[in-house]
Protein backbone atom coordinates (compact mmCIF):
# COMPACT_ATOMS: atom_id res chain seq x y z
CA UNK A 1 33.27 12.98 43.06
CA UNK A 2 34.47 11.10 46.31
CA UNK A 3 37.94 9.49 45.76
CA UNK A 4 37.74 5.68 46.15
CA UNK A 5 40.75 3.27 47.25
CA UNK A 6 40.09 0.85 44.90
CA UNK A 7 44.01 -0.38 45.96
CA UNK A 8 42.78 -1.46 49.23
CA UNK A 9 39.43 -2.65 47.85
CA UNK A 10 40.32 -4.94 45.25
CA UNK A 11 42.05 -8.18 45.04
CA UNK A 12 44.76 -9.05 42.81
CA UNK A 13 42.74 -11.68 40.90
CA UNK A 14 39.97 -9.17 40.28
CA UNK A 15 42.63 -6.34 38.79
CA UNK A 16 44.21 -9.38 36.50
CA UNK A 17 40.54 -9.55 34.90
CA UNK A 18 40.77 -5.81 35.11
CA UNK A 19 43.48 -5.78 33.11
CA UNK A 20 42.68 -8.54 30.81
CA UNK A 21 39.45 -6.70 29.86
CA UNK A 22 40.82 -2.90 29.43
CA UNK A 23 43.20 -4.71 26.96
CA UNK A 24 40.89 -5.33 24.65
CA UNK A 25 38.44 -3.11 25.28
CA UNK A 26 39.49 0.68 25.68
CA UNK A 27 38.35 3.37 28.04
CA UNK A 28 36.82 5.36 25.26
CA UNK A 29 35.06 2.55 23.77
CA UNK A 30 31.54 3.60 25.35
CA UNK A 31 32.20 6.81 22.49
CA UNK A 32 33.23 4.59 19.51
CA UNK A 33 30.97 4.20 16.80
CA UNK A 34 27.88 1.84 17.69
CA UNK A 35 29.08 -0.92 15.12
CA UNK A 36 33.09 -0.64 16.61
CA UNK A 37 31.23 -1.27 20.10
CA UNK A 38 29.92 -3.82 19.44
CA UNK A 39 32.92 -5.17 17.69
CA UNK A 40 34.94 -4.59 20.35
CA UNK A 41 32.25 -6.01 23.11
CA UNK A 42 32.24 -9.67 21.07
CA UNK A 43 35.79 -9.54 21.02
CA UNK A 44 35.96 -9.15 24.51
CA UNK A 45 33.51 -11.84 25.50
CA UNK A 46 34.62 -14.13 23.15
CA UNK A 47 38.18 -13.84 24.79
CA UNK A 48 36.40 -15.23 28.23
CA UNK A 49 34.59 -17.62 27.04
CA UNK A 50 35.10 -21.09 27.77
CA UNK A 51 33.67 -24.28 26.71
CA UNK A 52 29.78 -25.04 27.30
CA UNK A 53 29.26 -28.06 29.38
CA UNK A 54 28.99 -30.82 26.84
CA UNK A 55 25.49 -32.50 28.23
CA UNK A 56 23.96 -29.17 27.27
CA UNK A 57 21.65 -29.06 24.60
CA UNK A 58 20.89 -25.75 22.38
CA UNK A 59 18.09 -24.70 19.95
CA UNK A 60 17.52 -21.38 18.11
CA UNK A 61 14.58 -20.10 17.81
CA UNK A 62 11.64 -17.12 18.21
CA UNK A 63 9.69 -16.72 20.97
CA UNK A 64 7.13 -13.97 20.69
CA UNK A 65 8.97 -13.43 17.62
CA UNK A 66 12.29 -12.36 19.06
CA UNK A 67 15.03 -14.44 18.69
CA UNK A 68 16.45 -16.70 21.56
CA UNK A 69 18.47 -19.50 22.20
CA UNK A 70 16.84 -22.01 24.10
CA UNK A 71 18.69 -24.39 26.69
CA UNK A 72 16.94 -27.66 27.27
CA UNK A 73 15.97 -28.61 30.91
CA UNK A 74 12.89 -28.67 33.07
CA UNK A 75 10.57 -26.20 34.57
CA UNK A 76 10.73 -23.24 35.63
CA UNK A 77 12.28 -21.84 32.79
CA UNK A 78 14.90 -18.91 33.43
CA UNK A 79 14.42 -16.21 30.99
CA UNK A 80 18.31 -14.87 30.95
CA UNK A 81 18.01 -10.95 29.86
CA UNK A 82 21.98 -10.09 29.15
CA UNK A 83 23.71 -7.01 29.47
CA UNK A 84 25.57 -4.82 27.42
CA UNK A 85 24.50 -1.21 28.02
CA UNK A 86 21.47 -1.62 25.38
CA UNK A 87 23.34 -1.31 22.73
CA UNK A 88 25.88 -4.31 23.03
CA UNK A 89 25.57 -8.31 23.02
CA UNK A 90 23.41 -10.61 22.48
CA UNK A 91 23.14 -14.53 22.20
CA UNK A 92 26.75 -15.29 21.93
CA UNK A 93 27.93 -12.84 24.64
CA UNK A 94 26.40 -14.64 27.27
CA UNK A 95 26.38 -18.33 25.46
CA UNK A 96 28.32 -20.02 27.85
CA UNK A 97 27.18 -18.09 30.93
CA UNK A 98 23.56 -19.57 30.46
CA UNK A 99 24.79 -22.93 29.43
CA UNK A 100 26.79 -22.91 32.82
CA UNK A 101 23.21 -21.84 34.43
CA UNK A 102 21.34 -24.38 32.65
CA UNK A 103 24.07 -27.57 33.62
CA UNK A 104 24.12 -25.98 37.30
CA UNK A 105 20.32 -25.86 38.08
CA UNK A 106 18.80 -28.56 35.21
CA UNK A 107 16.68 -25.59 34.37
CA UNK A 108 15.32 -24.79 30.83
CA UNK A 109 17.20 -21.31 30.34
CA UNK A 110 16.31 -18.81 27.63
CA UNK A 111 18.51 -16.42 26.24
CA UNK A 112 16.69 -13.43 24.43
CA UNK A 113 18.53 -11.50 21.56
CA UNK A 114 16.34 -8.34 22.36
CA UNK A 115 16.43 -5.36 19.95
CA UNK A 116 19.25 -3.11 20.79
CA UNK A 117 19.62 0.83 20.88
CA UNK A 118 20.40 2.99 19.12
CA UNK A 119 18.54 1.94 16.48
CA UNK A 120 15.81 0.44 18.22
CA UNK A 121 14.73 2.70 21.09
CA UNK A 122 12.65 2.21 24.37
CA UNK A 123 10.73 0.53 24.85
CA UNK A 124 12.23 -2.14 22.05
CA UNK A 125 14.10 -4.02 24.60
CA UNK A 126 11.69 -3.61 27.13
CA UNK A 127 8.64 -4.94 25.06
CA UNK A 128 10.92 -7.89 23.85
CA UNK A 129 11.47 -8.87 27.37
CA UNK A 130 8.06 -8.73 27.95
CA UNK A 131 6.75 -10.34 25.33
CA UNK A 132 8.63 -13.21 25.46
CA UNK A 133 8.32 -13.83 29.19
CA UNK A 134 4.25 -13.81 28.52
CA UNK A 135 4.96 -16.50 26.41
CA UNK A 136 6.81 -18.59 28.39
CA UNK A 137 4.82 -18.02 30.79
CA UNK A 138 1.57 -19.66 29.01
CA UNK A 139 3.70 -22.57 28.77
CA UNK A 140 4.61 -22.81 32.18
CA UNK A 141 6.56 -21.36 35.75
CA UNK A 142 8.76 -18.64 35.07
CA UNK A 143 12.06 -17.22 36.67
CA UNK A 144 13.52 -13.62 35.33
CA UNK A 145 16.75 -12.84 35.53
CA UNK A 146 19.28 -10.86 33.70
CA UNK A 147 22.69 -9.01 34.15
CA UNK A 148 23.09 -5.19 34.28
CA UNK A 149 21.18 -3.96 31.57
CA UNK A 150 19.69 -7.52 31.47
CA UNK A 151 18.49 -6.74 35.20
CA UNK A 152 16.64 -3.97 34.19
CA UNK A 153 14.81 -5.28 31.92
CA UNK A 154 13.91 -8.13 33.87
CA UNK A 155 12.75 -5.97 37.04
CA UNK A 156 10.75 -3.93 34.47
CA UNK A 157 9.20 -7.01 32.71
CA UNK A 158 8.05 -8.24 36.27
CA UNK A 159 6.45 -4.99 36.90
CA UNK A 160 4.47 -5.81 34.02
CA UNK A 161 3.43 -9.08 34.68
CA UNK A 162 3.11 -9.20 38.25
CA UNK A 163 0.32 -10.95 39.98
CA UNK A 164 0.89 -14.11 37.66
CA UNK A 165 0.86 -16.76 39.41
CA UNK A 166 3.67 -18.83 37.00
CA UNK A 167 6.17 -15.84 38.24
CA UNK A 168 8.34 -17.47 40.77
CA UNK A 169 10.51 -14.91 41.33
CA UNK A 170 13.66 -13.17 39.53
CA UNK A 171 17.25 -12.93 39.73
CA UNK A 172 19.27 -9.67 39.09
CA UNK A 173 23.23 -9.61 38.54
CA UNK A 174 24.37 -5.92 39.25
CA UNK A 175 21.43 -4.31 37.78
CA UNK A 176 20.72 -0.57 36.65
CA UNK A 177 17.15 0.18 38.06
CA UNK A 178 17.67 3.88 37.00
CA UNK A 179 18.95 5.17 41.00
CA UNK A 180 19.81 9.00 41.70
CA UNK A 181 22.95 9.49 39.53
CA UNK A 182 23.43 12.02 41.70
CA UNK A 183 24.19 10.26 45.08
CA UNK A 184 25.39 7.39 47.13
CA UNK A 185 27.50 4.60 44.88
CA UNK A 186 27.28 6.35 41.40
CA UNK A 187 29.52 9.43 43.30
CA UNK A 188 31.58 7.06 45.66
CA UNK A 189 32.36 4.74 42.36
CA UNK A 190 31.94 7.07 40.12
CA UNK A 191 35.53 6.28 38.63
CA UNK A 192 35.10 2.83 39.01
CA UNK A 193 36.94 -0.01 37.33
CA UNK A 194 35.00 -1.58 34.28
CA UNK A 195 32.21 0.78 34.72
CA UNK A 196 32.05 4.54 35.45
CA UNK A 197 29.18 6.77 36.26
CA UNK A 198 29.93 8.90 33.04
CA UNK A 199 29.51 5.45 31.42
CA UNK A 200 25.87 4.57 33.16
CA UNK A 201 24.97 8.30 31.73
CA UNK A 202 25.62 7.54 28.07
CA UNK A 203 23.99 4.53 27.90
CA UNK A 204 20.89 5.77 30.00
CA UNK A 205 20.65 8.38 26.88
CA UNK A 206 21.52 5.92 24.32
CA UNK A 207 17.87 4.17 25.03
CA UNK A 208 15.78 7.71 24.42
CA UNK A 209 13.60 6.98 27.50
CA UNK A 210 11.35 9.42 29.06
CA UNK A 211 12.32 10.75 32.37
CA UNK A 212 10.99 8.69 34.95
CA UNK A 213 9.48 6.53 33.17
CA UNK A 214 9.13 3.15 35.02
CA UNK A 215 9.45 0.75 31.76
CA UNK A 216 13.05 2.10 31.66
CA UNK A 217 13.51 2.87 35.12
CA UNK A 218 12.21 0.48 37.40
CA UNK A 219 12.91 2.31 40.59
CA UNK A 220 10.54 5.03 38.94
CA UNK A 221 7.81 2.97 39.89
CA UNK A 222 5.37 4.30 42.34
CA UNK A 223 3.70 1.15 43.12
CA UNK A 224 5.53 -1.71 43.40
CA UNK A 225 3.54 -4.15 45.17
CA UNK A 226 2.73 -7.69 43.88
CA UNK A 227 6.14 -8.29 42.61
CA UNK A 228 7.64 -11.45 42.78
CA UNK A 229 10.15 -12.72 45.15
CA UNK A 230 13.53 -10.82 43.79
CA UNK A 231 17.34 -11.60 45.18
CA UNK A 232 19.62 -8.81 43.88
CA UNK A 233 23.13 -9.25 43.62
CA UNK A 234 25.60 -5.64 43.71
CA UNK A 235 29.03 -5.50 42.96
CA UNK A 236 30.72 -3.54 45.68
CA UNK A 237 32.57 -1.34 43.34
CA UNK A 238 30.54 -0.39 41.13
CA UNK A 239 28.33 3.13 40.22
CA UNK A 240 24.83 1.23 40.30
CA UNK A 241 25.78 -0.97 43.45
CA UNK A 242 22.83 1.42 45.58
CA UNK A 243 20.35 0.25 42.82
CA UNK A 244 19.88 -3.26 44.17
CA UNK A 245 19.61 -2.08 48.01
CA UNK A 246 17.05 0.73 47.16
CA UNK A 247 14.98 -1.64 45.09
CA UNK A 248 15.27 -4.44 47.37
CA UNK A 249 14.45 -2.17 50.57
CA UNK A 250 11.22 -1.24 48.55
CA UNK A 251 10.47 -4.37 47.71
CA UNK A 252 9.94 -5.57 51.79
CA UNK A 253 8.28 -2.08 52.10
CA UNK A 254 5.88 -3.53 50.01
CA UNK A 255 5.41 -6.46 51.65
CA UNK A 256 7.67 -8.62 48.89
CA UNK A 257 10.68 -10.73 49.49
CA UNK A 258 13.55 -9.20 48.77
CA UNK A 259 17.33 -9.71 49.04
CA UNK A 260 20.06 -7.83 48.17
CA UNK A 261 23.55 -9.38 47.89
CA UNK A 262 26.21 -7.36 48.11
CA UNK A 263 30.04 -8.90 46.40
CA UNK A 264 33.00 -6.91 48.36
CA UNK A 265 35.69 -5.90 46.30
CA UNK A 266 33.84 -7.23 43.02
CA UNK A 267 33.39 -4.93 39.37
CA UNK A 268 30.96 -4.48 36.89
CA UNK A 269 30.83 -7.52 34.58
CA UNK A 270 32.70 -10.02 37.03
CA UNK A 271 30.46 -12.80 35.60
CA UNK A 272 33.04 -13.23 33.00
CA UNK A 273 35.47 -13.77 35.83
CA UNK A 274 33.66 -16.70 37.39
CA UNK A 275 36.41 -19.24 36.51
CA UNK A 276 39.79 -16.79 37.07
CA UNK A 277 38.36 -14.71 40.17
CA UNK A 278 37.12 -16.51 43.46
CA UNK A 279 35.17 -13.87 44.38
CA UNK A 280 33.52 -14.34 41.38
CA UNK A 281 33.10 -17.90 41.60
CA UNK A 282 31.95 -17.71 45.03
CA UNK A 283 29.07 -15.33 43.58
CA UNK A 284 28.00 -17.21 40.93
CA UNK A 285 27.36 -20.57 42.97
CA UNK A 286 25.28 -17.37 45.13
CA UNK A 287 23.17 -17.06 41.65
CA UNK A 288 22.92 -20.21 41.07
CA UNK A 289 21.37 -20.64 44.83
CA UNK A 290 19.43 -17.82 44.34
CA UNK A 291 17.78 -19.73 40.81
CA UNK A 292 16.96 -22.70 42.38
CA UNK A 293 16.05 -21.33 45.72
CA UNK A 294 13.24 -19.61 43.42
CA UNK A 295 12.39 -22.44 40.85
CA UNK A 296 11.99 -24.42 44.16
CA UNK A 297 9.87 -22.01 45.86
CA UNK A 298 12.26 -21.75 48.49
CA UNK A 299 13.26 -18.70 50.32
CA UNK A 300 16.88 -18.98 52.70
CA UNK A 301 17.24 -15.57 53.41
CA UNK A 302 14.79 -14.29 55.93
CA UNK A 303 12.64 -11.22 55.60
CA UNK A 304 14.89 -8.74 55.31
CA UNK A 305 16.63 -7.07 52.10
């Protein structure tokens, strides 16, 4: 593994959330039992999070007969996917996140508590997201997005439903589209803060997924033409960072927009440091762009990935 100066690469604001997070939630967490995980993972978030804008309004309901909390706005709707490895979080891990979306951009946002590995395994999550976006979609234009293992299930949900003509386009926060573990960012970061390539490996086996299979992996995909317009956001230091580029740069090869964002000197999970870290903050006005860029039908950033 290449030997990374993560010193010279990170700020101090960014090592404060560091430090804030690996106090409450161990290196050898990702080994716990599943339930202590997850214990530990709600702890965590819950320690972040910070009070939802108070014009936002919140319902709880199924969809497709998965259950997700719905934030009222207007059309497009944003179907949030969150992250947690496949095995963590759910709708009050990423609460305020999508209530901070929804106040930002006006947007209806939708928050799906997708089934969860180990007990569930692919493609549980995977038909969840699916299903659910199909029926938003019947009720009108659709944005995907999701964080981490949120982002791959939203790039593997828009494989499946490309070509209609309600997908605007989708949205994916330092996403695992199932890149060579074997090259590029996951050996260069493979130690990484907050996230570690050994960490990307257990949770990849977690899900049970066939090799190369493009439901679970989206850069699997052979064909991946007729997708809709995708801006991909990577945190620099991070084992997955390559995923966005590769996915983006064969995106354009297929004649789809696509733009990859990379965030210098920014970890795995830095959404929950949108309010202590300015890099962070300075990304997430970037997603929030990025959402209403695509609700708009806009496109600011060129042709390139």
């Amino acid at each position: 593994m290449t030997h990374t100066d993560y010193q010279s690469l990170i700020d101090a604001p960014t090592w404060a959330f560091i430090a804030r997070t690996a106090a409450q939630y161990p290196d050898d967490t990702a080994s716990a039992p599943i339930a202590r995980q997850r214990q530990v993972y709600d702890a965590m978030c819950q320690s972040f999070a910070t009070e939802i804008p108070a014009d936002v309004q919140t319902e709880d309901r199924a969809v497709a007969g998965v259950p997700c909390r719905i934030y009222a706005g207007a059309l497009p709707a944003v179907l949030y996917l969150h992250g947690g490895g496949f095995v963590v979080g759910g709708l009050e891990s990423h609460h305020d996140v999508c209530a901070e979306l929804c106040a930002a951009t006006g947007l209806r946002v939708v928050s799906a508590d997708y089934r969860l590995s180990p007990e569930h395994a692919h493609p549980a999550a995977y038909d969840d997201a699916v299903a659910v976006a199909r029926a938003l979609l019947a009720q009108g234009p659709l944005v995907l997005a999701g964080d981490s293992a949120g982002g791959t299930l939203a790039a593997a949900a828009a494989a499946a439903l490309r070509g209609d003509p309600g997908l605007c386009g989708q949205v994916l926060i330092y996403p695992g589209l199932g890149g060579d573990t074997a090259a590029g960012s996951y050996l260069i970061h493979a130690q990484a803060p907050m996230l570690t390539r050994d960490d990307v490996l257990f949770y990849a086996g977690i899900r049970r997924a066939a090799p190369g299979d493009p439901t679970a992996s989206p850069l699997s995909e052979p064909n991946l033409t007729g997708l809709p317009p995708t801006v991909a956001i990577s945190a620099a230091c991070d084992p997955i960072a390559d995923d966005a580029a590769q996915y983006c740069a064969r995106l354009t090869a297929a004649g789809t927009r696509a733009h990859r964002i990379l965030e210098p000197g920014l970890v795995h999970g830095y959404l929950r440091a949108r309010h202590t870290v300015p890099r962070a903050a300075a990304s997430f006005t970037r997603i929030i762009a990025a959402l209403n860029a695509l609700a708009e039908g806009d496109w600011p950033y060129g042709d390139s990935p």
